[in-house]
Protein backbone atom coordinates (compact mmCIF):
# COMPACT_ATOMS: atom_id res chain seq x y z
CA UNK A 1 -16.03 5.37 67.48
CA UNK A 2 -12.73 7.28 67.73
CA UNK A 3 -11.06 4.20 65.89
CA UNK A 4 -13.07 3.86 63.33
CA UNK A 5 -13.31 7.38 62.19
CA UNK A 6 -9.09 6.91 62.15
CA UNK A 7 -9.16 3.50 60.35
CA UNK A 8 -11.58 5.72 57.60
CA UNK A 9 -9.48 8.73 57.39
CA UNK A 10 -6.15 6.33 56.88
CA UNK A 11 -7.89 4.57 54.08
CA UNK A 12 -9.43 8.03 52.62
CA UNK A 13 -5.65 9.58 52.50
CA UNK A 14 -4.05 8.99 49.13
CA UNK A 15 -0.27 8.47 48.38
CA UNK A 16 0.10 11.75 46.50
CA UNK A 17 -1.00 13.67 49.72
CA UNK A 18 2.35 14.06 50.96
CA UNK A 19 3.77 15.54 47.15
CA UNK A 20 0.51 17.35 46.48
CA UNK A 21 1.41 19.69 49.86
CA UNK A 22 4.71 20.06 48.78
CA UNK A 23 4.06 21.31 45.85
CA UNK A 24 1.16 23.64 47.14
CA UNK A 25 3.79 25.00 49.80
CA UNK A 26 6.43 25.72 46.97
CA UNK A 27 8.78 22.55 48.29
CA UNK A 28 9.04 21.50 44.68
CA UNK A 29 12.40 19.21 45.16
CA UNK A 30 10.49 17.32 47.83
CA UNK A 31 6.97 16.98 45.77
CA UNK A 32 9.46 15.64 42.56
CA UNK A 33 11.81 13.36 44.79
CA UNK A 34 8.21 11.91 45.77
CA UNK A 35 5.85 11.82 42.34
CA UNK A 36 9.37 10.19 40.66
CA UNK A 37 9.75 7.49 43.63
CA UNK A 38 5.82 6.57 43.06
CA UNK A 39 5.22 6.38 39.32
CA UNK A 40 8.95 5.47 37.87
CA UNK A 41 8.73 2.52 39.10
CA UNK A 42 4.87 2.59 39.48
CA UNK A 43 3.83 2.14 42.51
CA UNK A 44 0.20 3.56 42.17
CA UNK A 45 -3.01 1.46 41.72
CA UNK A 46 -5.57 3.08 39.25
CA UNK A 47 -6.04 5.26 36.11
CA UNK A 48 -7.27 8.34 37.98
CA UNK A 49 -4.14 7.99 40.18
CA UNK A 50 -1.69 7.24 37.66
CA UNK A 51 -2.55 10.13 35.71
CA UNK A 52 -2.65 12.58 38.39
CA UNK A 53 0.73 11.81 39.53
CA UNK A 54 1.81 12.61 35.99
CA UNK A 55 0.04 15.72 35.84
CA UNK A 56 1.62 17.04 39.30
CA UNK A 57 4.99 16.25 38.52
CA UNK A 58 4.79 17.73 34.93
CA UNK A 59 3.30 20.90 37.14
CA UNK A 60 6.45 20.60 39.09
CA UNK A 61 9.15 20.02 36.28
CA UNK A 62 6.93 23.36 34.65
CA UNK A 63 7.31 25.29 37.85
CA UNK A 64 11.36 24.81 37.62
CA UNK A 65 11.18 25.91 34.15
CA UNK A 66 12.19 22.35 32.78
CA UNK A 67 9.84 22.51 30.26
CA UNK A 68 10.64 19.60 27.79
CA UNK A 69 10.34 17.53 30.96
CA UNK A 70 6.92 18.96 31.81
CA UNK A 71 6.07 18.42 28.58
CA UNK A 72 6.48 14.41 28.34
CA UNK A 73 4.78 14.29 32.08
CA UNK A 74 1.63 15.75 30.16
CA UNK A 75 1.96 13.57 27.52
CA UNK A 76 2.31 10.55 29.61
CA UNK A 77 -0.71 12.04 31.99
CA UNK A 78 -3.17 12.21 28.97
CA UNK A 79 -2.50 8.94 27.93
CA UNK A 80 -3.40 7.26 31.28
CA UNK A 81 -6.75 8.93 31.17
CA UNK A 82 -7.87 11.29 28.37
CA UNK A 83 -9.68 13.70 30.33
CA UNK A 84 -8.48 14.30 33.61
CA UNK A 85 -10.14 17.47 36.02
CA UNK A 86 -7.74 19.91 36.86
CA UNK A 87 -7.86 22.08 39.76
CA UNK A 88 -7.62 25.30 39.02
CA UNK A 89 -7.21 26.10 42.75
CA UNK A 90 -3.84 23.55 42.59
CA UNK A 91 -2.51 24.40 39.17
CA UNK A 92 -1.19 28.10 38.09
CA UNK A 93 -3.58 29.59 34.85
CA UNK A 94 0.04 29.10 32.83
CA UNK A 95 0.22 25.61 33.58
CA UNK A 96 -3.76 24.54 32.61
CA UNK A 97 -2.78 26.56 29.07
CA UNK A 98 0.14 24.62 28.85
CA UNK A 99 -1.21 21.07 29.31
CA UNK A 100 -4.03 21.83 26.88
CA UNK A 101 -1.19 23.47 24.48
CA UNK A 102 0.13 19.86 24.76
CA UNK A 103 -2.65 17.90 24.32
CA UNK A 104 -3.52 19.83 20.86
CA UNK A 105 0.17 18.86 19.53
CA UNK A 106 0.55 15.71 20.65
CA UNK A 107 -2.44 13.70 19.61
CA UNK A 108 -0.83 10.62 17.78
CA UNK A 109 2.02 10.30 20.64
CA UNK A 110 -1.07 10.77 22.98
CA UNK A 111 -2.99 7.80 21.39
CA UNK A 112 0.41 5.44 20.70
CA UNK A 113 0.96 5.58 24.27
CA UNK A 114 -2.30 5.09 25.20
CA UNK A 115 -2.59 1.55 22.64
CA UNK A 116 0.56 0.50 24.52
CA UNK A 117 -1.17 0.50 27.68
CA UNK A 118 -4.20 -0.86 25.95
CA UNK A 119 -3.91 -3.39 23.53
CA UNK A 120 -6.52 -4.84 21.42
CA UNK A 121 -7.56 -8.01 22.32
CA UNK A 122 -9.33 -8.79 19.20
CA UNK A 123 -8.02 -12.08 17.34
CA UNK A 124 -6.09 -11.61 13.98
CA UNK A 125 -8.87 -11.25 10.95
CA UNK A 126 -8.77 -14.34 8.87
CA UNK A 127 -8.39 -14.67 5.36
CA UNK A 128 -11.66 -14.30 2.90
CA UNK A 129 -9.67 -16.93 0.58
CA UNK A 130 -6.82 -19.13 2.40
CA UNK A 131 -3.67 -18.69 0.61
CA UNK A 132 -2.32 -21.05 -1.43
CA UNK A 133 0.26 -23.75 0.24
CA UNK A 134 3.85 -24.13 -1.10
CA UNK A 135 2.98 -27.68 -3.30
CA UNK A 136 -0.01 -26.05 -4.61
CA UNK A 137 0.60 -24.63 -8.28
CA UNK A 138 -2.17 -21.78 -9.97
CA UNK A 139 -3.80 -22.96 -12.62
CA UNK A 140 -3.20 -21.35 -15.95
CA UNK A 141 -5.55 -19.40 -17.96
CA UNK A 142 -6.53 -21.66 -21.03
CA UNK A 143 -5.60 -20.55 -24.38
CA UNK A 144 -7.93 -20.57 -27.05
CA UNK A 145 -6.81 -22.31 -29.96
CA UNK A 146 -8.92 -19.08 -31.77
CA UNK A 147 -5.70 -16.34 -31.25
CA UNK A 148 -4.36 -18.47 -34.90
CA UNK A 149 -7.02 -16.81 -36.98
CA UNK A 150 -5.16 -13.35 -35.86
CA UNK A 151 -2.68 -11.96 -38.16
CA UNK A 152 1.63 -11.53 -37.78
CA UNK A 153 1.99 -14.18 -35.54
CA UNK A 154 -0.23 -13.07 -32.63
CA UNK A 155 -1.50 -16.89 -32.10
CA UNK A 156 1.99 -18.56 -32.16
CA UNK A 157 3.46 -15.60 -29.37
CA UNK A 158 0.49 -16.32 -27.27
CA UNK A 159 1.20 -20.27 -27.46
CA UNK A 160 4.79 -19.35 -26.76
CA UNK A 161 5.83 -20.53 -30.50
CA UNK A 162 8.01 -17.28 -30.90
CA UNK A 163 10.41 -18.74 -33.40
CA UNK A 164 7.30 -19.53 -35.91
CA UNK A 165 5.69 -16.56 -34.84
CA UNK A 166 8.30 -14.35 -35.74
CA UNK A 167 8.89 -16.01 -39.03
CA UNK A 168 4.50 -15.22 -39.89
CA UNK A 169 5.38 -11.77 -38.44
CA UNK A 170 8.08 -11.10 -40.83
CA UNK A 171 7.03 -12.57 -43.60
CA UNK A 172 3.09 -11.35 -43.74
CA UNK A 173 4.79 -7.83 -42.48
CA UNK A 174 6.68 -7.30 -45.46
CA UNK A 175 4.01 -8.73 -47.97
CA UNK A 176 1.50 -5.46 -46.30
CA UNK A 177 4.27 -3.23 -46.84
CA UNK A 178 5.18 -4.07 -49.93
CA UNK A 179 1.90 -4.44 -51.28
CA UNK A 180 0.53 -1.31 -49.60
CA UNK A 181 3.34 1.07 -51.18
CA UNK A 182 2.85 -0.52 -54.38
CA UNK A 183 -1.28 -0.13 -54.42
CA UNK A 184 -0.87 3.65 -52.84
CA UNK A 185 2.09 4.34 -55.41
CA UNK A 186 0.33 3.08 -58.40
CA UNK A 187 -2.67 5.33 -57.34
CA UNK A 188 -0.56 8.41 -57.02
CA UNK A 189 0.22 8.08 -60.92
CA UNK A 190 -3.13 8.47 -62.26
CA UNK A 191 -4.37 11.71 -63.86
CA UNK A 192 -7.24 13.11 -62.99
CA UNK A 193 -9.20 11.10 -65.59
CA UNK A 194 -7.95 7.82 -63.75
CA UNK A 195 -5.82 6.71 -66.34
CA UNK A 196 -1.93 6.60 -66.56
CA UNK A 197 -0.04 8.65 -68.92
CA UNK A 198 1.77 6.93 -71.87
CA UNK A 199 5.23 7.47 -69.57
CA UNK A 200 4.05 6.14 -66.52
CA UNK A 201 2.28 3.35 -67.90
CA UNK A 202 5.35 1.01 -67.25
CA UNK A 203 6.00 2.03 -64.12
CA UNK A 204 2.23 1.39 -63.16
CA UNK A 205 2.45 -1.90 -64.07
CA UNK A 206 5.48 -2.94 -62.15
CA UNK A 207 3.76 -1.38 -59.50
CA UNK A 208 0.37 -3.47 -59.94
CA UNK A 209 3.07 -7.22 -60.11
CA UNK A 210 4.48 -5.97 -56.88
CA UNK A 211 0.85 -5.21 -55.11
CA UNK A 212 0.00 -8.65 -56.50
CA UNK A 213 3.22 -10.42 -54.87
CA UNK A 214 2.74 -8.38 -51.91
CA UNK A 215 -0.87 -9.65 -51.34
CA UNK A 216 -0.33 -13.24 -52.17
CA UNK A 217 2.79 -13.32 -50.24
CA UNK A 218 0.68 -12.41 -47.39
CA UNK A 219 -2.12 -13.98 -48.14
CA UNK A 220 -0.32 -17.44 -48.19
CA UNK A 221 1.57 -16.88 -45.04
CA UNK A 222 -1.83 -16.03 -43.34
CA UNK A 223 -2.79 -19.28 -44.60
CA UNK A 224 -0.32 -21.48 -43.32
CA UNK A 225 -0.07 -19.93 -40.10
CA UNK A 226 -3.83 -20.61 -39.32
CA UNK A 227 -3.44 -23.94 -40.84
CA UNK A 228 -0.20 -24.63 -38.70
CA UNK A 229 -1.85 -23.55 -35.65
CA UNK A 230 -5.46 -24.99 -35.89
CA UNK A 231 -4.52 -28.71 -37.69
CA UNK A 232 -1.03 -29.37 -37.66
CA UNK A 233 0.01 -28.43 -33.96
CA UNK A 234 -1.61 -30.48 -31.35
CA UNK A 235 -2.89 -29.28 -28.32
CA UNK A 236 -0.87 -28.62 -25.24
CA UNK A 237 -1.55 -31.36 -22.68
CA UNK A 238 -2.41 -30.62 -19.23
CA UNK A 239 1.03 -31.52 -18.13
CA UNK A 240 2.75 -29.14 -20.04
CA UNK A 241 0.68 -26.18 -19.23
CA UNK A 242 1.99 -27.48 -15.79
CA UNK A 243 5.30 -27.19 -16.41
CA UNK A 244 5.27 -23.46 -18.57
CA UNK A 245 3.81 -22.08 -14.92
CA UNK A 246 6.53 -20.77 -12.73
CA UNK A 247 6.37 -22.79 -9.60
CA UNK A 248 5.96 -20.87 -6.09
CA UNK A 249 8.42 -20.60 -3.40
């Protein structure tokens, strides 16, 4: 009977026994010389255990006023196990205020700590749409041979004809202008009756040739540039849609 009620008491004793009664007696270079030996390196099995010894030696580093020390210790402590039961009867009022003092200002380093210890397990999410390989090319938007019936060259830019487009652009450009000043000119002449007066009769006329000019000019470059673009350019063959696409690397 006697041996077994020794056998249970050895196996009820824990390893921070010895440092817990130093540091209750005030021997606090003995109860640090021990809690340092046991958790760096770790020789402590257990959560619980861990995280006490953390939490006594951050007592102890607080009780010799090295504070920053004390501080990590708590920060360490917390992230073994979130919620650990303090005794009040073990640890000084000061000390309880400042391990909770730490826990409020140290929540990410708290949590970082604890995902190091931790780590998901969870496989890597996979991909809604796989990603395209190196040899595989996007396909191109097609272009609708309908852009031509738009005015200054918008068809020819879009079908990366800039040198044509920029001549329809110019040329259809200048015949607005021209005939647009010439029509809002000739306008501005009339007297309130809506005729011109015998001196600006001339100039009104003039003014009408050039809003003629003006419109044909841009008339007939509409023209050809939806003719160019809807009969006399063929369409772009599959290959060398291929080829305007920048290739991936």
């Amino acid at each position: 009977m006697m041996g077994a009620a020794l056998m249970m008491m050895v196996l009820a004793a824990s390893p921070l026994d010895g440092a817990r009664g130093a540091y209750q007696s005030g021997e606090l270079s003995q109860a640090r010389a021990e809690l340092e030996s046991l958790l760096y390196p770790l020789r402590l099995d257990g959560d619980a255990l861990e995280a006490e010894a953390h939490l006594l030696l951050a007592a102890t580093y607080h009780a010799q006023e090295e504070l920053a020390r004390a501080e990590d210790e708590v920060v360490r402590g917390l992230a073994v196990h979130g919620d650990p039961v303090l005794d009040p009867l073990l640890y000084p009022p000061d000390f309880l205020a400042f391990v909770e003092r730490a826990r409020a200002q140290h929540p990410t380093r708290i949590a970082e700590l604890s995902a190091e210890r931790h780590p998901r397990l969870l496989p890597p999410p996979t991909a809604i749409v796989d990603p395209l390989r190196k040899d595989e090319v996007p396909t191109p938007p097609a272009l609708t041979r309908a852009w031509y019936l738009a005015p200054l060259g918008v068809g020819h830019f879009k079908h990366g004809r800039s040198r044509m487009g920029t001549v329809l652009a110019v040329t259809q450009g200048l015949g607005l202008a021209a005939a647009g000043v010439s029509l809002g000119t000739s306008l501005s002449l009339r007297g309130p009756d809506g005729r011109y007066s015998a001196s600006d009769a001339g100039t009104a006329r003039t003014l009408n040739v050039t809003y003629l000019v003006g419109a044909y000019a841009f008339a007939v470059a509409y023209a050809y540039g939806v003719l160019d673009g809807m009969v006399l350019t063929p369409a772009p063959s599959s290959a060398q849609m291929r080829l305007a696409v920048p290739q991936r690397k």
